[in-house]
Protein backbone atom coordinates (compact mmCIF):
# COMPACT_ATOMS: atom_id res chain seq x y z
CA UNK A 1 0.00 0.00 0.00
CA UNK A 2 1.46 3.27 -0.65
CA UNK A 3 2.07 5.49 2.40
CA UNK A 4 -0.85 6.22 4.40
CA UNK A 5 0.38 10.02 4.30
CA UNK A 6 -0.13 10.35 0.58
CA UNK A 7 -4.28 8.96 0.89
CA UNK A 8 -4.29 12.11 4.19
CA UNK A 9 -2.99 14.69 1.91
CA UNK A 10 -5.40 13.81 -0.90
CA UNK A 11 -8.28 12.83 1.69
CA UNK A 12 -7.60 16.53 3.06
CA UNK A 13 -7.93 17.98 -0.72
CA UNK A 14 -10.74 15.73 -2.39
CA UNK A 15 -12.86 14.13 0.78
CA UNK A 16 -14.16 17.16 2.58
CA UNK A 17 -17.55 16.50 1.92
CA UNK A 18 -17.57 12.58 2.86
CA UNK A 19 -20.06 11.19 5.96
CA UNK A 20 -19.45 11.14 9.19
CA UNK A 21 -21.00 7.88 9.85
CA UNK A 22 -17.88 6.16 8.56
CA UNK A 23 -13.88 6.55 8.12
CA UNK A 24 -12.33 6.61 5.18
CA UNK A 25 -10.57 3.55 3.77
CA UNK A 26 -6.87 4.80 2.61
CA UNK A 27 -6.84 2.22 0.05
CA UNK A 28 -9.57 3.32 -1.60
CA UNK A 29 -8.71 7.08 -1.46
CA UNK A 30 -5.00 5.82 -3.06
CA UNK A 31 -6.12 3.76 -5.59
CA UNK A 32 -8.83 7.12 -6.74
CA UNK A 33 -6.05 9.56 -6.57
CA UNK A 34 -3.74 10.71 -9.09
CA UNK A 35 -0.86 9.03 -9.67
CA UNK A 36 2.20 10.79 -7.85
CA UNK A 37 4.71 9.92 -5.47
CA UNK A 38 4.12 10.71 -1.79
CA UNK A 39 6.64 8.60 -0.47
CA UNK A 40 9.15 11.99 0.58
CA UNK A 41 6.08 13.83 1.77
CA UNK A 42 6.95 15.80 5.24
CA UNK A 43 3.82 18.28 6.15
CA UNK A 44 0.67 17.74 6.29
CA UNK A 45 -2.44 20.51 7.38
CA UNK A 46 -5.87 18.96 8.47
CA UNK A 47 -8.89 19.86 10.10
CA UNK A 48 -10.02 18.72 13.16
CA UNK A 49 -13.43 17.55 11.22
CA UNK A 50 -11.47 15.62 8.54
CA UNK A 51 -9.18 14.03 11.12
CA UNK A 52 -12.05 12.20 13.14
CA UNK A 53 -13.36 10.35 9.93
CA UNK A 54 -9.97 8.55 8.82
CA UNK A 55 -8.33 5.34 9.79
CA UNK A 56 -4.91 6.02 11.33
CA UNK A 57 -4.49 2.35 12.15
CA UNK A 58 -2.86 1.01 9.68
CA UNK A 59 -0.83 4.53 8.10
CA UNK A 60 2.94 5.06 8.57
CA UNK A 61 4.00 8.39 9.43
CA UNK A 62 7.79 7.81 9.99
CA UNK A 63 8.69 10.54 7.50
CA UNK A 64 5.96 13.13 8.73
CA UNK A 65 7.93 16.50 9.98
CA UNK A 66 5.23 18.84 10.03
CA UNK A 67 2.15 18.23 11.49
CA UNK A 68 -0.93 21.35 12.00
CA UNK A 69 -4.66 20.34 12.67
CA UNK A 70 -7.35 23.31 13.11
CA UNK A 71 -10.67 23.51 13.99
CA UNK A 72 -13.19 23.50 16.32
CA UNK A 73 -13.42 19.85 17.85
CA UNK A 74 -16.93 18.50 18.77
CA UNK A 75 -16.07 15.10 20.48
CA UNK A 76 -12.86 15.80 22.29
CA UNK A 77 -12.50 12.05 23.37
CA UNK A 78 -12.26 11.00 19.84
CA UNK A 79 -10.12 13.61 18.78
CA UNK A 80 -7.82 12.75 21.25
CA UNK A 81 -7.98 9.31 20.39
CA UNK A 82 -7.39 10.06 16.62
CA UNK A 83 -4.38 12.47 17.67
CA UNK A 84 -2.76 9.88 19.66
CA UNK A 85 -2.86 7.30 17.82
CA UNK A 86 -1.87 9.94 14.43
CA UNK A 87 1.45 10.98 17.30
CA UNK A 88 2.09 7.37 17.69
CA UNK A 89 3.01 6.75 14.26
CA UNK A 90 4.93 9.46 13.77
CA UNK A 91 7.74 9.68 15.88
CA UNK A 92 10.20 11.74 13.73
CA UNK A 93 8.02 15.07 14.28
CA UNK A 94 9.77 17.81 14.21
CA UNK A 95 6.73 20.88 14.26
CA UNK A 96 3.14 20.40 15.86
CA UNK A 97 0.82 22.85 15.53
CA UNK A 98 -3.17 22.06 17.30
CA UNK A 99 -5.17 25.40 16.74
CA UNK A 100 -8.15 26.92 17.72
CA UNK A 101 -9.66 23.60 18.61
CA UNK A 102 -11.25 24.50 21.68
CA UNK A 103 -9.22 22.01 23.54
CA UNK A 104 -9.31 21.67 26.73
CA UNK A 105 -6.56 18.36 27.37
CA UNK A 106 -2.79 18.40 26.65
CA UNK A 107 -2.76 15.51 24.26
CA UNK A 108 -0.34 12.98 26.40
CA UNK A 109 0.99 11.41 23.15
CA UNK A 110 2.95 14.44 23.13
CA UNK A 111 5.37 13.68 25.54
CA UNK A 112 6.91 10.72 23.36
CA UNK A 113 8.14 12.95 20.16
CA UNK A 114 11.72 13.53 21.36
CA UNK A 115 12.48 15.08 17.79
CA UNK A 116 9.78 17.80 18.43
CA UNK A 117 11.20 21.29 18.01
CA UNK A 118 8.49 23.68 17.57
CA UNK A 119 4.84 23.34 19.82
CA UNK A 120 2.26 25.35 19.08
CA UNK A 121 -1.40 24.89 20.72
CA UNK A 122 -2.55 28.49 20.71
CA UNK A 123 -6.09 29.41 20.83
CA UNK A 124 -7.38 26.29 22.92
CA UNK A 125 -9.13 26.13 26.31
CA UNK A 126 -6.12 23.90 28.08
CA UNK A 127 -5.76 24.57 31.89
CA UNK A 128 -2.77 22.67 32.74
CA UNK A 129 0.45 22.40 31.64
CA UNK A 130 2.24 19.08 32.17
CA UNK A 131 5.43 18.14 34.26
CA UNK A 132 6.47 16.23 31.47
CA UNK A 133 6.74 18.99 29.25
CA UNK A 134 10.01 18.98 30.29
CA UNK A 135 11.06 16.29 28.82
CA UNK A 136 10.96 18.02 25.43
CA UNK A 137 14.44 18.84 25.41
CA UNK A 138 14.45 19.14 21.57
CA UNK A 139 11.85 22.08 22.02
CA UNK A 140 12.87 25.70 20.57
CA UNK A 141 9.26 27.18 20.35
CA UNK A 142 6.76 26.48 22.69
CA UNK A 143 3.82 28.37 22.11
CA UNK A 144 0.76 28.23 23.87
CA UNK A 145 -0.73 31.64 23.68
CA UNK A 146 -5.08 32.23 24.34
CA UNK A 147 -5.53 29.11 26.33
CA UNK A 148 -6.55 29.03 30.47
CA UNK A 149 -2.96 27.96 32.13
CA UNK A 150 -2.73 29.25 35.73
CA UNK A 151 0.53 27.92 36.25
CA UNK A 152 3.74 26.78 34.73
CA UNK A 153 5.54 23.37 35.86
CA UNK A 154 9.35 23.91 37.07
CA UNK A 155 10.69 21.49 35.23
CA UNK A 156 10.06 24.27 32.44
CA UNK A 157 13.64 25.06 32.79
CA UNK A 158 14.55 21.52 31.15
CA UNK A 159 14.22 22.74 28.30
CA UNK A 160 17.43 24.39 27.58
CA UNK A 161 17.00 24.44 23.97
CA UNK A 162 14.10 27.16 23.58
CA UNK A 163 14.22 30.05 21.92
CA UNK A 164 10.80 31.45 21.70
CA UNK A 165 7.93 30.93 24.60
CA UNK A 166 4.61 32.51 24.18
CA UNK A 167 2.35 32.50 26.92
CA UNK A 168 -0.16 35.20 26.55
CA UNK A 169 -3.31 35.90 27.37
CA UNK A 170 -3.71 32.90 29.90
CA UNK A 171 -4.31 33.48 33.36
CA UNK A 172 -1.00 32.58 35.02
CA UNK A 173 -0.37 34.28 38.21
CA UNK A 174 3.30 33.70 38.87
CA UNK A 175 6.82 32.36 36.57
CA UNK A 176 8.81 29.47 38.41
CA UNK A 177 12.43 30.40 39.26
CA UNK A 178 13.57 27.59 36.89
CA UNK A 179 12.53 29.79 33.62
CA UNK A 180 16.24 31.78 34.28
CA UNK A 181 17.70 28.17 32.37
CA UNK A 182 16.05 29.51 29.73
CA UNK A 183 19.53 31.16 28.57
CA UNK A 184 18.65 30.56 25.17
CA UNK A 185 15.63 32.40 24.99
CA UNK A 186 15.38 35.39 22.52
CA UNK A 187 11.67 35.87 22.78
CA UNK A 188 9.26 35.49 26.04
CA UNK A 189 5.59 37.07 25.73
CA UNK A 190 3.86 37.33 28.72
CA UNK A 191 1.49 39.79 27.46
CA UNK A 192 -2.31 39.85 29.34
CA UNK A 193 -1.11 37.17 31.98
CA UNK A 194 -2.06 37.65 35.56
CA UNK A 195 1.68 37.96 36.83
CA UNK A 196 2.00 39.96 39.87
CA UNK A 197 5.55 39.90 40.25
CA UNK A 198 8.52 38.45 37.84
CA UNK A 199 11.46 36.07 39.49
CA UNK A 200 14.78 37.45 39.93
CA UNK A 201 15.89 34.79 37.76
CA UNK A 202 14.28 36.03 34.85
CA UNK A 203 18.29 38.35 34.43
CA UNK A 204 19.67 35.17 33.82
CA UNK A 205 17.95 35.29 29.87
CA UNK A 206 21.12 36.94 28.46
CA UNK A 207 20.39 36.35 24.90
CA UNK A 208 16.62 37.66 25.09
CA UNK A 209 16.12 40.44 22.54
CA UNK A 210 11.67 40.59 22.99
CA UNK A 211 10.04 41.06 26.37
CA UNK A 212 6.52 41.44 26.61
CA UNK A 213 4.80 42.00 30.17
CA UNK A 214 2.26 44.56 29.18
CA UNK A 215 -1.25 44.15 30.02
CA UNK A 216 -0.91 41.95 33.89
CA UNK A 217 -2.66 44.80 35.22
CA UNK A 218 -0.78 43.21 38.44
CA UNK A 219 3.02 44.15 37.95
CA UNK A 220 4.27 47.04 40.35
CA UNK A 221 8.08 46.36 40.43
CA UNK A 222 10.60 44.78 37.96
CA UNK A 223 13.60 43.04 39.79
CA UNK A 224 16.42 45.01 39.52
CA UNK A 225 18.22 41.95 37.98
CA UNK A 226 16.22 42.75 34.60
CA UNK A 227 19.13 45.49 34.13
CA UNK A 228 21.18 42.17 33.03
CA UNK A 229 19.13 41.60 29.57
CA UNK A 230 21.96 43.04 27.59
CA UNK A 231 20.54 41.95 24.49
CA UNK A 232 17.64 43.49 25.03
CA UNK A 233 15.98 45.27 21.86
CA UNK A 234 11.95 45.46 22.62
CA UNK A 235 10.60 46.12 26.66
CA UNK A 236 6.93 46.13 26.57
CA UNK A 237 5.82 46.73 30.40
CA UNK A 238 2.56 49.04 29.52
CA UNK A 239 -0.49 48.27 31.33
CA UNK A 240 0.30 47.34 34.73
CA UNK A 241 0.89 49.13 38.58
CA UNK A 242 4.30 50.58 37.76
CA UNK A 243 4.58 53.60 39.61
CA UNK A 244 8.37 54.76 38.44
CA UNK A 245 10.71 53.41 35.31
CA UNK A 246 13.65 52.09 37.70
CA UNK A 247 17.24 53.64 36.62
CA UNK A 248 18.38 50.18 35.69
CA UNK A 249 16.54 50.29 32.78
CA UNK A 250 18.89 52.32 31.31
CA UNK A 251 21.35 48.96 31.79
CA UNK A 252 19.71 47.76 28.67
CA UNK A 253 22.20 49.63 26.58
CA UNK A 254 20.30 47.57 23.03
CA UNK A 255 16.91 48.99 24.25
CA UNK A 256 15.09 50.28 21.07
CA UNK A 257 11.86 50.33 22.10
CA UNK A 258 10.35 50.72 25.38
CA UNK A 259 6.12 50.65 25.25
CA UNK A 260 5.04 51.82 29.31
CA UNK A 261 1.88 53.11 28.64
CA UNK A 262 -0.87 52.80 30.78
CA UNK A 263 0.24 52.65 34.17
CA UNK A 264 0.50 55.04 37.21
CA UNK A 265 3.66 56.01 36.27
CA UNK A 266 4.85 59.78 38.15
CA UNK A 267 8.51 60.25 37.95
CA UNK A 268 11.04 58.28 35.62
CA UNK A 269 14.78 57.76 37.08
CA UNK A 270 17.43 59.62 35.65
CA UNK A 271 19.31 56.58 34.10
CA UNK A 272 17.26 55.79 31.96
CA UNK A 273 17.92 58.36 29.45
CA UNK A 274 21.23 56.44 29.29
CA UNK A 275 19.61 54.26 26.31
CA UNK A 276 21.60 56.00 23.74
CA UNK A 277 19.93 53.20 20.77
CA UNK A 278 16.70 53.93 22.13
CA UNK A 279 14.30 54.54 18.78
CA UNK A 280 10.91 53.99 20.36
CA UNK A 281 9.47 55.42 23.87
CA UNK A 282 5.69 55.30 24.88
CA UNK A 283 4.65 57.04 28.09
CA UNK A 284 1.30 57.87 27.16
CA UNK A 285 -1.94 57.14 29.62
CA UNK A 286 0.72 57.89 32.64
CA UNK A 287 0.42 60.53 35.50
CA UNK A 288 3.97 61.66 34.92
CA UNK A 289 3.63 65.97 35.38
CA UNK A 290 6.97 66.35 34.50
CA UNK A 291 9.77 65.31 31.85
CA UNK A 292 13.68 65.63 32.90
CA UNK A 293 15.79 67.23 30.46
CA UNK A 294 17.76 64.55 30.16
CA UNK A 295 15.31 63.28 27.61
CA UNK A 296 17.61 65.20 25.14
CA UNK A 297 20.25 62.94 25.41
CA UNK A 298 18.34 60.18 23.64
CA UNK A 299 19.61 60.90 20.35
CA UNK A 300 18.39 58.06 18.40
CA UNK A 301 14.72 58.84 19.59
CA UNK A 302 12.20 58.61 16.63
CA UNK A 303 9.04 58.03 17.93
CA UNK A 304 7.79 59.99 21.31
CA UNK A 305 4.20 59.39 22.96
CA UNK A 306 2.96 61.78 25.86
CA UNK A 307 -0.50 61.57 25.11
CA UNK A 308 -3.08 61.57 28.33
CA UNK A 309 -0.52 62.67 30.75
CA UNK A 310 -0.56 65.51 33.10
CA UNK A 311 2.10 67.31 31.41
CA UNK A 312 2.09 71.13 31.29
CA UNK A 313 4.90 72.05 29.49
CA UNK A 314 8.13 70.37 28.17
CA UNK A 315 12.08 70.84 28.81
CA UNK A 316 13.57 72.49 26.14
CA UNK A 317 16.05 69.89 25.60
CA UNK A 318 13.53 67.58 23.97
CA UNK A 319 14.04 69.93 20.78
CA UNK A 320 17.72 68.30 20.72
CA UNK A 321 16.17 64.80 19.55
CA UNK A 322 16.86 66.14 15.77
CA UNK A 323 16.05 62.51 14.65
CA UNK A 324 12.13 62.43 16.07
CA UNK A 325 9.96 61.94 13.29
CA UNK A 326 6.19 61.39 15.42
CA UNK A 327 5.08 63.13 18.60
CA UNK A 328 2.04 62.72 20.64
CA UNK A 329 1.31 64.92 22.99
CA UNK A 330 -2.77 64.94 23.52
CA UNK A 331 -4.51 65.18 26.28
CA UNK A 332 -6.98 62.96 28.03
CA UNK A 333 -10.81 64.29 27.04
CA UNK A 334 -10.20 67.91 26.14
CA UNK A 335 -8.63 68.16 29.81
CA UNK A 336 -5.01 68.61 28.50
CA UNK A 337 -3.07 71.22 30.14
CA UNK A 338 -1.35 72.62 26.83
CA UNK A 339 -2.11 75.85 25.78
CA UNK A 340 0.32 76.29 23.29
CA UNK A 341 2.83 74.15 21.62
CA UNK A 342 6.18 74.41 23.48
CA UNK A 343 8.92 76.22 21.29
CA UNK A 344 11.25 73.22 21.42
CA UNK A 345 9.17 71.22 19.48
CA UNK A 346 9.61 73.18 16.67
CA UNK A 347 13.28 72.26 16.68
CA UNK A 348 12.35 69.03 16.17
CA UNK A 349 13.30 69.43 12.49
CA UNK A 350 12.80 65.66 10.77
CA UNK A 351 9.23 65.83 12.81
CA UNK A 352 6.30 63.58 10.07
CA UNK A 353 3.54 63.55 12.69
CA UNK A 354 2.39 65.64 15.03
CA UNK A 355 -0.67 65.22 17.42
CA UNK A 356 -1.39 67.85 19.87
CA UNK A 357 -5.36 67.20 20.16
CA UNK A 358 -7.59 67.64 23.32
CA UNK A 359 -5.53 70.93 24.65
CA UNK A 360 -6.28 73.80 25.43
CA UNK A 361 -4.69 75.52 22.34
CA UNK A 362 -6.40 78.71 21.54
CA UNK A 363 -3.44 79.62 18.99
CA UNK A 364 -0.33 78.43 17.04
CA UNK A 365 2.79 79.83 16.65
CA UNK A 366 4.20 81.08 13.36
CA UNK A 367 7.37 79.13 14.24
CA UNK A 368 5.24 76.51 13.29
CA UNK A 369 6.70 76.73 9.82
CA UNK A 370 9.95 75.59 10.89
CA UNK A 371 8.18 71.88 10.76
CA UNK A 372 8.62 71.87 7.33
CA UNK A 373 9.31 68.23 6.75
CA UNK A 374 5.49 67.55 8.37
CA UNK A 375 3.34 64.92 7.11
CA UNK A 376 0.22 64.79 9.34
CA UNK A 377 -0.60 67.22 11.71
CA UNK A 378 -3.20 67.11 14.51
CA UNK A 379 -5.24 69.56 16.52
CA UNK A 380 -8.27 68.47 17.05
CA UNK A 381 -10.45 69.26 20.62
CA UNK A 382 -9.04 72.34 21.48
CA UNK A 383 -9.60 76.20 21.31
CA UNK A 384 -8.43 77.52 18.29
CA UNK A 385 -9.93 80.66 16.69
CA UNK A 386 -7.07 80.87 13.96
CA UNK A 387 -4.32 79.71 12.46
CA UNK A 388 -1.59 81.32 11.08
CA UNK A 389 -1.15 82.40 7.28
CA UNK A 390 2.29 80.75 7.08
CA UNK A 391 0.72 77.29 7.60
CA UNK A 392 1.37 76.82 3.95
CA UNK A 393 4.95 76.41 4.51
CA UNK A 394 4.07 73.03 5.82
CA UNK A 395 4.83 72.25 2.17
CA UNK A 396 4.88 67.72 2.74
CA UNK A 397 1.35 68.10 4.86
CA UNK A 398 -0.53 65.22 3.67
CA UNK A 399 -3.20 64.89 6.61
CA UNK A 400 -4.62 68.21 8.93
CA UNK A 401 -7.23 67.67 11.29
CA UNK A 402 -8.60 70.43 12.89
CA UNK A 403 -11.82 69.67 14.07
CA UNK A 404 -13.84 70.52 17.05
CA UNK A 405 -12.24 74.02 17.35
CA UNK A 406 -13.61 77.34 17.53
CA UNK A 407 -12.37 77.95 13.95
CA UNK A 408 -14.34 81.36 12.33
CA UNK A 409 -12.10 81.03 9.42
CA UNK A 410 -9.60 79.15 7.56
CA UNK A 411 -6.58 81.39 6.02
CA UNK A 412 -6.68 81.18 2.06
CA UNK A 413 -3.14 79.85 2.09
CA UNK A 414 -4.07 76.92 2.66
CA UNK A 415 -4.37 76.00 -0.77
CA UNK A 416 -0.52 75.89 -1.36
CA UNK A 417 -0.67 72.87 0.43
CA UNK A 418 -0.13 71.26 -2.44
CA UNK A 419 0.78 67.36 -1.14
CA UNK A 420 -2.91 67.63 1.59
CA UNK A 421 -4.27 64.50 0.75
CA UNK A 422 -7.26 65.04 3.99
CA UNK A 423 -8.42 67.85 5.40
CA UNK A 424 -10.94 67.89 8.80
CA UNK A 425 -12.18 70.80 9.64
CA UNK A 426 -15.62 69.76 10.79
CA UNK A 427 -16.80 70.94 14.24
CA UNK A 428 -15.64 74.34 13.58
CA UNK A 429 -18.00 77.87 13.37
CA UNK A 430 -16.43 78.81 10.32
CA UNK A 431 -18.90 81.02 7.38
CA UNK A 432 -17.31 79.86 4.42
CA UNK A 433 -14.83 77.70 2.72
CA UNK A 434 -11.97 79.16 1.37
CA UNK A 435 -11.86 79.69 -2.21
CA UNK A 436 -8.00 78.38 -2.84
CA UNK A 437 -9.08 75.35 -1.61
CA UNK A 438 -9.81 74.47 -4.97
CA UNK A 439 -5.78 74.42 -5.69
CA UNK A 440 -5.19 71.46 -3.38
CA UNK A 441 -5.27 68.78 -6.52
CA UNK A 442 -4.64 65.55 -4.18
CA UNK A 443 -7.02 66.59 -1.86
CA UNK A 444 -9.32 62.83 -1.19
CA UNK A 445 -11.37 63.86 1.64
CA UNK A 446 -12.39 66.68 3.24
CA UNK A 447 -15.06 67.56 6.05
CA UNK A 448 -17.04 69.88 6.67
CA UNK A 449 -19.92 68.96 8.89
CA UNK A 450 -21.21 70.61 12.32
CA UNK A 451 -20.12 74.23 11.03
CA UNK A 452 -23.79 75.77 11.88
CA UNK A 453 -22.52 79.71 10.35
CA UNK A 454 -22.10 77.67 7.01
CA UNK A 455 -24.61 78.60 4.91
CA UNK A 456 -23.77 78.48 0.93
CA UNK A 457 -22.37 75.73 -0.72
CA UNK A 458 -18.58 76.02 -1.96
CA UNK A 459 -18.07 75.55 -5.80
CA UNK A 460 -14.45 75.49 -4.73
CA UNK A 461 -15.37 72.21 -3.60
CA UNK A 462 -16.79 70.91 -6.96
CA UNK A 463 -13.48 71.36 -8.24
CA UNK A 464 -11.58 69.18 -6.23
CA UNK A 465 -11.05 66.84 -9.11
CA UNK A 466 -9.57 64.41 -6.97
CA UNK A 467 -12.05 64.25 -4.37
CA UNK A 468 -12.84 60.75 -3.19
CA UNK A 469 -14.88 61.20 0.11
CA UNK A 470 -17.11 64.19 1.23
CA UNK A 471 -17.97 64.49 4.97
CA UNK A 472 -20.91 67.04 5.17
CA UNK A 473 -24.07 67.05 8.19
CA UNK A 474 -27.45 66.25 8.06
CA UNK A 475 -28.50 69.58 7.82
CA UNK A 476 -26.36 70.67 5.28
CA UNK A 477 -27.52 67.71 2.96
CA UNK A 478 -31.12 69.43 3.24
CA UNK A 479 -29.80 72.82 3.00
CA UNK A 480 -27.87 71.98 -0.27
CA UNK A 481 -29.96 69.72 -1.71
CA UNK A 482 -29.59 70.67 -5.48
CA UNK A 483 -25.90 71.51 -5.37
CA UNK A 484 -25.23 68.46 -3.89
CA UNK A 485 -27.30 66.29 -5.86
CA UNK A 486 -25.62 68.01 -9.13
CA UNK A 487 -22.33 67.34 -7.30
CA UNK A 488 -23.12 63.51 -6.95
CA UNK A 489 -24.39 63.42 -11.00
CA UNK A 490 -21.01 64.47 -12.04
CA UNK A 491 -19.01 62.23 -9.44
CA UNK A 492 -20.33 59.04 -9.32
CA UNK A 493 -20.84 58.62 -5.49
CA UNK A 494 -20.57 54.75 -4.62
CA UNK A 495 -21.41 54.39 -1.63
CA UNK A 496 -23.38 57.10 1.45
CA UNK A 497 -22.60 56.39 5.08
CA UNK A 498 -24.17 57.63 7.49
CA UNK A 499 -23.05 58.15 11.56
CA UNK A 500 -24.87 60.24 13.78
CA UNK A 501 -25.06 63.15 11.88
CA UNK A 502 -22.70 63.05 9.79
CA UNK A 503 -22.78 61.86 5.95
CA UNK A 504 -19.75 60.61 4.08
CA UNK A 505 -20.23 60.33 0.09
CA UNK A 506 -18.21 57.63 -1.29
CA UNK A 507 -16.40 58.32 -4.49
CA UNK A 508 -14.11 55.66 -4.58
CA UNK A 509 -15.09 52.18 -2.40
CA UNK A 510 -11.63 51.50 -2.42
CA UNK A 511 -10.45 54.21 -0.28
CA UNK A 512 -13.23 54.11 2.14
CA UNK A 513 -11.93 53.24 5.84
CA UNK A 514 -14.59 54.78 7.78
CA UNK A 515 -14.90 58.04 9.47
């Protein structure tokens, strides 16, 4: 008979549709194949459904390397039974992948496939990990990410070998000591766990390059031993009780992105503007009042988030981080303490994107044309009456949102913007649209909506020949009824949404992504 594999492979391509009320005879499924050697075949991808209905019995898997079954499972007893006895027969496995099966056992098969280097089970319903686990020595990935562990085994550390060990979103409460043998380790996710606390051990990983704690909610000091991780290149530790960013962070000397968002952070030590490679810092959702100027010393900083913090102003050596290309400074629901945008950030030459919403702005600076390598700028939620004339020298603006201001008027020069590709300036109490708008030939979208002094249509807007969405109020559709309706006529709208109040007419389907 030829191998068993080669009847799976073409069971799994031509018997999808066969009963459930029996299993599927492999010699029959050879002899109706085509003719091809299987006999070097390696990998094989099933579902869960398929595997219940064949007869394993009699296959030979020896040469089967590759092995991933998805699915939800109905009978788990059986498709246990089918997976040992499948794991039985193949004991030269090498990758195992069991996926979104709803699985709630740790198939105990598993523990015989010495060979077995990669182990994936994400996406199940399994509550405990094994002891024997450890006995995987051969084990470099061991994944088993969305399932319900509350624990992890010691003998964890056995497995000397692994490289990569994903265990997020499970509801493990605490990391045995044993996981510093783990000196091989380049990658450890931990992300939405329950952790409370990591083990000192955890400095022993001195060839990890990804950390990922964020999101334990539980966390409220790293061990100082974490200063260690030399290798270090990406420290996610947002979402938790962290109170302070300890000084030994700045230890991590590879550091290139460090994500703290979202905890109760209210100083950060001095040290760790040490982290000369650092390209990537997220502080956002903190309660940190203050920044020390020794932020300036993190020359290779490109991206910078401050959003919903209690920030008032900024030290002027953040305008020394000449390689920042996005800052975020918005505030948390309109309550931001900005009233202007600090001076140094308009030394931040190479700046693409700038967000400074939910402030208090009421104006912005003319030095604001020193930005002049801006992409996407910003300023929704706060107070602005105006803006200045020399906004056009913002010559690479490509996105400008300005809604929900206190805008009467919009100056004329903004139709040199000759790269704006969307323009908000709904929310506003502005009386008309400016004429030059009309210049801006790669203009896509614009909105308009909620501007209640608005009363005449703009023609300039009819010859935006590029146009490809149209945000306007429900009101305004009444109140410009015909010119609108002529509009759509000559620009085969695709598609209206509707939200609230507001309208969007669809141009071009392909470049709608919502409001």
């Amino acid at each position: 008979m030829k191998k068993v594999l080669a009847g799976l492979i073409f069971a799994a391509v031509f018997c999808e549709g066969v009963s459930a009320s029996r299993k599927i005879d492999y010699n029959e499924v050879v002899h109706k194949r085509r003719r091809k050697e299987f006999d070097d075949s390696t990998k094989l991808v099933i579902s869960s459904d398929l595997l219940k209905n064949l007869k394993l019995e009699d296959g030979d898997f020896s040469r089967l390397k590759k092995l991933k079954i998805k699915g939800n499972i109905r009978d788990e007893q059986n498709f246990l039974c089918q997976v040992s006895i499948l794991l039985s027969k193949a004991p030269n496995l090498e990758e195992l992948q069991i996926l979104e099966c709803k699985l709630t056992e740790f198939p105990e098969n598993i523990r015989n496939l010495k060979k077995l280097k990669k182990l994936r089970l994400s996406n199940n319903e399994i509550s405990v990990l094994p002891d024997f686990i450890g006995d995987l020595t051969s084990l470099e990935d061991l994944t088993i990410e969305w399932n319900r562990l509350k624990s992890i085994p010691e003998s964890i550390g056995n497995l000397t070998k692994l490289k990569i060990l994903d265990l997020q979103w499970n509801p493990i409460s605490s990391l045995p000591e044993t996981i510093g043998n783990l000196t091989q380790l380049t990658v450890l996710n931990l992300q939405g766990d329950l952790l409370e606390s990591l083990p000192k051990s955890i400095g022993n990983l001195s060839n990890l390059i990804y950390l990922d704690i964020g999101e334990n909610m539980h966390i409220k000091i790293l061990p100082e031993s974490m200063g260690n991780l030399q290798k270090l290149e990406k420290l996610y530790i947002c979402g938790n009780q962290l109170t302070t960013i300890p000084g030994f962070i700045g230890n991590l000397k590879n550091l290139k992105a460090l994500v703290s968002w979202g905890n109760p952070i209210t100083s950060i030590q001095e040290n760790v503007f040490n982290l000369e490679n650092l390209e990537a810092l997220s502080l956002g959702f903190t309660r940190l009042r203050s920044i020390p100027n020794s932020i300036g010393k993190l020359k290779n900083l490109k991206q910078l988030s401050l959003e919903n913090t209690d920030l008032e102003s900024l030290p002027d050596n953040l305008g020394n981080l000449k390689k920042l290309q996005v800052l975020n400074l918005s505030g948390r629901e309109q309550k931001g303490k900005f009233t202007t945008i600090p001076d140094c950030v308009f030394e931040l030459s190479n700046l693409k994107n700038l967000w400074v919403c939910r402030n208090q702005l009421v104006s912005v600076s003319e030095k604001i044309e020193k930005l002049e390598n801006l992409e996407k700028l910003s300023l929704s939620e706060n107070q602005l009456v105006s803006l200045p004339e020399n906004i056009e020298k913002l010559r690479n603006l490509e996105d400008l949102s300005l809604s929900r201001n206190q805008l009467v008027s919009i100056p004329e020069s903004i139709g040199n913007l000759e790269k704006l590709k969307r323009l908000r300036i709904n929310d506003n109490r502005l009386v008309s649209i400016p004429k030059k708008i009309e210049k801006l030939k790669n203009l896509e979208h614009i909105s308009i909506a909620e501007n209640i002094p608005l009363k005449q249509w703009s023609k300039s807007i009819e010859r935006l020949k590029n146009l490809k969405k149209l945000t306007i109020d429900v009101d305004q559709e009444k109140k410009w009824s015909q010119s609108i309706e002529n509009w759509e006529k000559s620009n085969k709208i695709t598609k209206t949404v509707m939200s609230d109040r507001y309208i969007t007419k669809v141009l071009d389907e392909k470049l709608w992504q919502g409001l």
